[in-house]
C-alpha atoms as a PDB file:
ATOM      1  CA  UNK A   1      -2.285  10.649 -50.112  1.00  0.00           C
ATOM      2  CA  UNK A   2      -3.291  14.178 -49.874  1.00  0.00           C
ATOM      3  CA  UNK A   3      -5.421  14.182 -47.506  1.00  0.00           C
ATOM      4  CA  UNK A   4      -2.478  12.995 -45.647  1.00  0.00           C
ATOM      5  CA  UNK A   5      -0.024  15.666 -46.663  1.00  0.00           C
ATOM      6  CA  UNK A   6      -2.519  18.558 -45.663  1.00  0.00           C
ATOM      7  CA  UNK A   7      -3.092  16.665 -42.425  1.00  0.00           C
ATOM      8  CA  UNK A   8       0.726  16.544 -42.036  1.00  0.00           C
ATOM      9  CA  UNK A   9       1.276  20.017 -42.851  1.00  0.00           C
ATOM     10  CA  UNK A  10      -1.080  20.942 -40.715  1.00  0.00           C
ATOM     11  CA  UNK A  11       0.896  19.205 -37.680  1.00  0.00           C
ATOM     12  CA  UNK A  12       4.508  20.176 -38.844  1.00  0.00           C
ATOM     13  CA  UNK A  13       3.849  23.905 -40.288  1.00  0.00           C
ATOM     14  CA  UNK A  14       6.725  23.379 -42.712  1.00  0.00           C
ATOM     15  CA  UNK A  15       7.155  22.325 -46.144  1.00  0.00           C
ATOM     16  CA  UNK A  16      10.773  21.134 -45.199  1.00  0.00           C
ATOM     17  CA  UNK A  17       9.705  18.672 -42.702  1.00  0.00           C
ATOM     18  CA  UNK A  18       6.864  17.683 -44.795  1.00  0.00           C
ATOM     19  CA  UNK A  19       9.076  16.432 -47.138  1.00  0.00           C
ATOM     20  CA  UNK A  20      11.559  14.849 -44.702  1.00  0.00           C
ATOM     21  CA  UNK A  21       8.447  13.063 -43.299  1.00  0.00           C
ATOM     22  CA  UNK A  22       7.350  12.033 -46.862  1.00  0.00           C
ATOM     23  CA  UNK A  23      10.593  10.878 -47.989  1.00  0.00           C
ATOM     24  CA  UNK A  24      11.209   8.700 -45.405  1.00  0.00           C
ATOM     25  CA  UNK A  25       7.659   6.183 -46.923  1.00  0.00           C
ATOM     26  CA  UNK A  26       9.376   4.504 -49.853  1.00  0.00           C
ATOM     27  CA  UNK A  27      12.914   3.869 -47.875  1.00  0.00           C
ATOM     28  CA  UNK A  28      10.401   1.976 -45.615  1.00  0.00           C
ATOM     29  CA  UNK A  29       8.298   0.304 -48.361  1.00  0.00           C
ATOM     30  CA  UNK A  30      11.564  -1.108 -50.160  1.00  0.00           C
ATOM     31  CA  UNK A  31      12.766  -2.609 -46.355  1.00  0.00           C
ATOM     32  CA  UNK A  32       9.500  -3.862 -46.274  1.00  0.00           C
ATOM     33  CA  UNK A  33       9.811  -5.634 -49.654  1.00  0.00           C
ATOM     34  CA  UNK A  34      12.803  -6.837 -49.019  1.00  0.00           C
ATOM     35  CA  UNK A  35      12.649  -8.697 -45.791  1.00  0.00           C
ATOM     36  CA  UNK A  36       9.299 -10.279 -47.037  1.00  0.00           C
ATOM     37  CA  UNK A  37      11.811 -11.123 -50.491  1.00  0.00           C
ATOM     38  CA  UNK A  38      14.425 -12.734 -48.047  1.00  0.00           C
ATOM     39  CA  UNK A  39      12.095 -14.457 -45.615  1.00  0.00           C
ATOM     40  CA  UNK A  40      10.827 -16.723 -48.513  1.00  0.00           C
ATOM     41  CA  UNK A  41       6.832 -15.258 -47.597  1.00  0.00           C
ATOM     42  CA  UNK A  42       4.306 -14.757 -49.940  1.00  0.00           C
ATOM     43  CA  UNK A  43       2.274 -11.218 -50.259  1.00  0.00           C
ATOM     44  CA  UNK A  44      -0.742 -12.173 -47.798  1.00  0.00           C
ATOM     45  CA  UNK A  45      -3.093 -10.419 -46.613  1.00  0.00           C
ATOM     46  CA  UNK A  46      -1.444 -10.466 -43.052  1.00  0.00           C
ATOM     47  CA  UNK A  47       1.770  -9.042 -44.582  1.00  0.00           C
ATOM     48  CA  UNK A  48      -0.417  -6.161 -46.291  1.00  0.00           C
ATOM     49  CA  UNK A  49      -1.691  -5.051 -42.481  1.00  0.00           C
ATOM     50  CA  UNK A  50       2.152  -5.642 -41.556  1.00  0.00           C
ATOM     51  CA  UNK A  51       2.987  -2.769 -44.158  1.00  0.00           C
ATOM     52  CA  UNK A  52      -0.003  -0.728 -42.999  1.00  0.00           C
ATOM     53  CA  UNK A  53       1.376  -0.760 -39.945  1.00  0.00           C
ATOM     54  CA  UNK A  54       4.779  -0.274 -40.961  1.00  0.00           C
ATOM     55  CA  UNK A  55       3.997   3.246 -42.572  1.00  0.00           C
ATOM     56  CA  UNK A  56       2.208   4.288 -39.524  1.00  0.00           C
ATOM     57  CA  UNK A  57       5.454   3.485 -36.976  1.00  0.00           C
ATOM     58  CA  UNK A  58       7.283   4.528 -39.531  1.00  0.00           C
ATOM     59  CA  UNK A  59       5.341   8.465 -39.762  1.00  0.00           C
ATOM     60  CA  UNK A  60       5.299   8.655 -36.068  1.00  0.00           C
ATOM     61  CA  UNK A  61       9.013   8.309 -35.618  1.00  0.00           C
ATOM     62  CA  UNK A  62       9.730  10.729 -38.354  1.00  0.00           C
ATOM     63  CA  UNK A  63       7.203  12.874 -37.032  1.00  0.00           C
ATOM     64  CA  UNK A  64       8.662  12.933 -33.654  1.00  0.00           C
ATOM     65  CA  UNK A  65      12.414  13.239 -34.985  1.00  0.00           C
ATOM     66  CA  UNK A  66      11.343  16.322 -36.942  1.00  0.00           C
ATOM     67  CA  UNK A  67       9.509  17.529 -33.761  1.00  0.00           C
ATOM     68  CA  UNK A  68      12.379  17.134 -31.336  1.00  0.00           C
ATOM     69  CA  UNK A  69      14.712  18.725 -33.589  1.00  0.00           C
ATOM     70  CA  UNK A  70      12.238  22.027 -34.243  1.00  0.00           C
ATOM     71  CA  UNK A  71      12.134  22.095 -30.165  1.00  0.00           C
ATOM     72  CA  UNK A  72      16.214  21.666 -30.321  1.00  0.00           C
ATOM     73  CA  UNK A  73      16.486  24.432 -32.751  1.00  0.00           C
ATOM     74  CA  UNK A  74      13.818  26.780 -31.138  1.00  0.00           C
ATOM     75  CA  UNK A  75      13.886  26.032 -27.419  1.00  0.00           C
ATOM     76  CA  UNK A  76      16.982  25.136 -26.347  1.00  0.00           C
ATOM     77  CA  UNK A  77      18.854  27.206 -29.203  1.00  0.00           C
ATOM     78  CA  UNK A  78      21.045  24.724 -30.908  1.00  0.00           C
ATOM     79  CA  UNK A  79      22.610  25.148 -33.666  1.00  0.00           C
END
């Protein structure tokens, strides 16, 4: 996990988006939990790689949401 946060602060140069990044993993894990809670599924290993994958989408779009507003902020000098 911190090997991941160094990586990520590396990328973002910002504790403040490092944390918006980070805090964004459990709100995903419990969505995760929950649909496989409603669907009736078991915890397999196919629904482990699901949640593998789910944390990766789910970085990459907070990544990219934290990127575009920097650029918003810096670039084209929004408030």
């Amino acid at each position: 996990m911190s090997g991941i946060a160094l990586v990520l602060m590396l990328a973002l140069r910002n504790w403040c988006s490092l944390l918006l990044v980070m805090l964004n993993l459990p709100f995903a894990l419990v969505g995760g939990v929950a649909a496989v809670l409603l669907g009736g599924a078991d915890l397999s290993l196919g629904s482990l790689v699901g949640f593998a994958t789910l944390f990766g989408i789910t970085l990459r779009n907070a990544i990219m949401l934290v990127s575009h507003w920097e650029h918003l902020i810096g670039h084209e000098a929004m408030a």
